[in-house]
Protein backbone atom coordinates (compact mmCIF):
# COMPACT_ATOMS: atom_id res chain seq x y z
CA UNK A 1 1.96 -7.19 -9.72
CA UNK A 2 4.74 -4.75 -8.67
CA UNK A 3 3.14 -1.57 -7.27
CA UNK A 4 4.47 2.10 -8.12
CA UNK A 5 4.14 5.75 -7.56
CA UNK A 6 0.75 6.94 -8.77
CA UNK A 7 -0.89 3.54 -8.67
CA UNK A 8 -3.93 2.87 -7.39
CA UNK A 9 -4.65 0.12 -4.65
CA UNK A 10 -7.05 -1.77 -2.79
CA UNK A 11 -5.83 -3.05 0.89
CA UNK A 12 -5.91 -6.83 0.96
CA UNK A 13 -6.59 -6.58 5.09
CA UNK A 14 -7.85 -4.68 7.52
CA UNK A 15 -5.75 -2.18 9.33
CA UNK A 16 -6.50 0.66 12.30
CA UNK A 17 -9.23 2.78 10.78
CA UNK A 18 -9.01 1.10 7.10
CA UNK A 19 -11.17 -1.37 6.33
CA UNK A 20 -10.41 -4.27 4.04
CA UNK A 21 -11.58 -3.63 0.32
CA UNK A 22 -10.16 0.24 0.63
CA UNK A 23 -8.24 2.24 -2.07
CA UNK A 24 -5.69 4.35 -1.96
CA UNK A 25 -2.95 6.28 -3.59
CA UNK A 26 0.51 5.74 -3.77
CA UNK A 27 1.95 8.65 -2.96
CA UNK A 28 5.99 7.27 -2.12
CA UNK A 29 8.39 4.62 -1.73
CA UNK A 30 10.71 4.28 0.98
CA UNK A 31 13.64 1.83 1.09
CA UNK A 32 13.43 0.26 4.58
CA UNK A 33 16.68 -1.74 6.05
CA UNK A 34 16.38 -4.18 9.02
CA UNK A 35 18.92 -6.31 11.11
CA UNK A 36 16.29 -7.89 12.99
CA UNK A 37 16.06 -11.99 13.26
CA UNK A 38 13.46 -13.34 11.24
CA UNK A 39 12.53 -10.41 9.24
CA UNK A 40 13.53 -9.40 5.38
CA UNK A 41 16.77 -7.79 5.47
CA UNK A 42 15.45 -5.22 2.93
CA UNK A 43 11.91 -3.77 1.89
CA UNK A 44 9.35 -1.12 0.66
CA UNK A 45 7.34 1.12 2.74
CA UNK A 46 4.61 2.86 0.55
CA UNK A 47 2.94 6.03 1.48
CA UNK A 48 -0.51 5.59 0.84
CA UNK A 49 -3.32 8.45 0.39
CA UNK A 50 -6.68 6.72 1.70
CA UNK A 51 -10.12 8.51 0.95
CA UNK A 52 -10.31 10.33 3.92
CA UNK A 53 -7.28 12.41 2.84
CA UNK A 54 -5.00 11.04 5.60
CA UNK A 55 -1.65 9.53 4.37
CA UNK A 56 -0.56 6.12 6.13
CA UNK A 57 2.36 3.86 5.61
CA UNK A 58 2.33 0.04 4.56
CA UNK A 59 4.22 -2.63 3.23
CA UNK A 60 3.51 -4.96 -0.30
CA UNK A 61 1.87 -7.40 1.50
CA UNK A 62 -1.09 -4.96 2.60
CA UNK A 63 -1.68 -4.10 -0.97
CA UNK A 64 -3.35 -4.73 -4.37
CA UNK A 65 -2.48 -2.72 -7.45
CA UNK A 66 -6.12 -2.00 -9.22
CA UNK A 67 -6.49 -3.21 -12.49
CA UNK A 68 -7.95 0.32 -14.79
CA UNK A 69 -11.32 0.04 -16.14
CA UNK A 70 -12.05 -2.40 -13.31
CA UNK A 71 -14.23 0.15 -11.05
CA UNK A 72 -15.43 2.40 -14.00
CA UNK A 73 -19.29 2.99 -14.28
């Protein structure tokens, strides 16, 4: 599942002060370009709004779009 601006997420691994199981907010989307060996020439960065109000970056593979409804009471 593609994730967007707006979206809500859950991080699929643990990170430096985020624990896996998390949500956040996507807040942007930055085009990233890199020449290094071994790496995708081209990706997504996504500024992500965790809980605590702090805003941290990440790529796709760190994240889980949240289905709606899912965590409703």
């Amino acid at each position: 599942m593609k994730v967007g601006v707006g979206d809500l997420v859950e991080f699929k691994y643990s990170s430096v002060s985020i624990r896996k199981g998390a949500l956040g907010l996507v807040l942007n989307k930055e085009f990233q370009k890199t020449m290094e060996p071994g790496r995708p020439r081209a990706y997504f960065l996504y500024h992500i709004q965790t809980l605590d109000g702090r805003v941290r970056r990440f790529d796709q593979s760190y994240l889980k779009k949240v289905t709606p409804g899912l965590y409703s009471t």
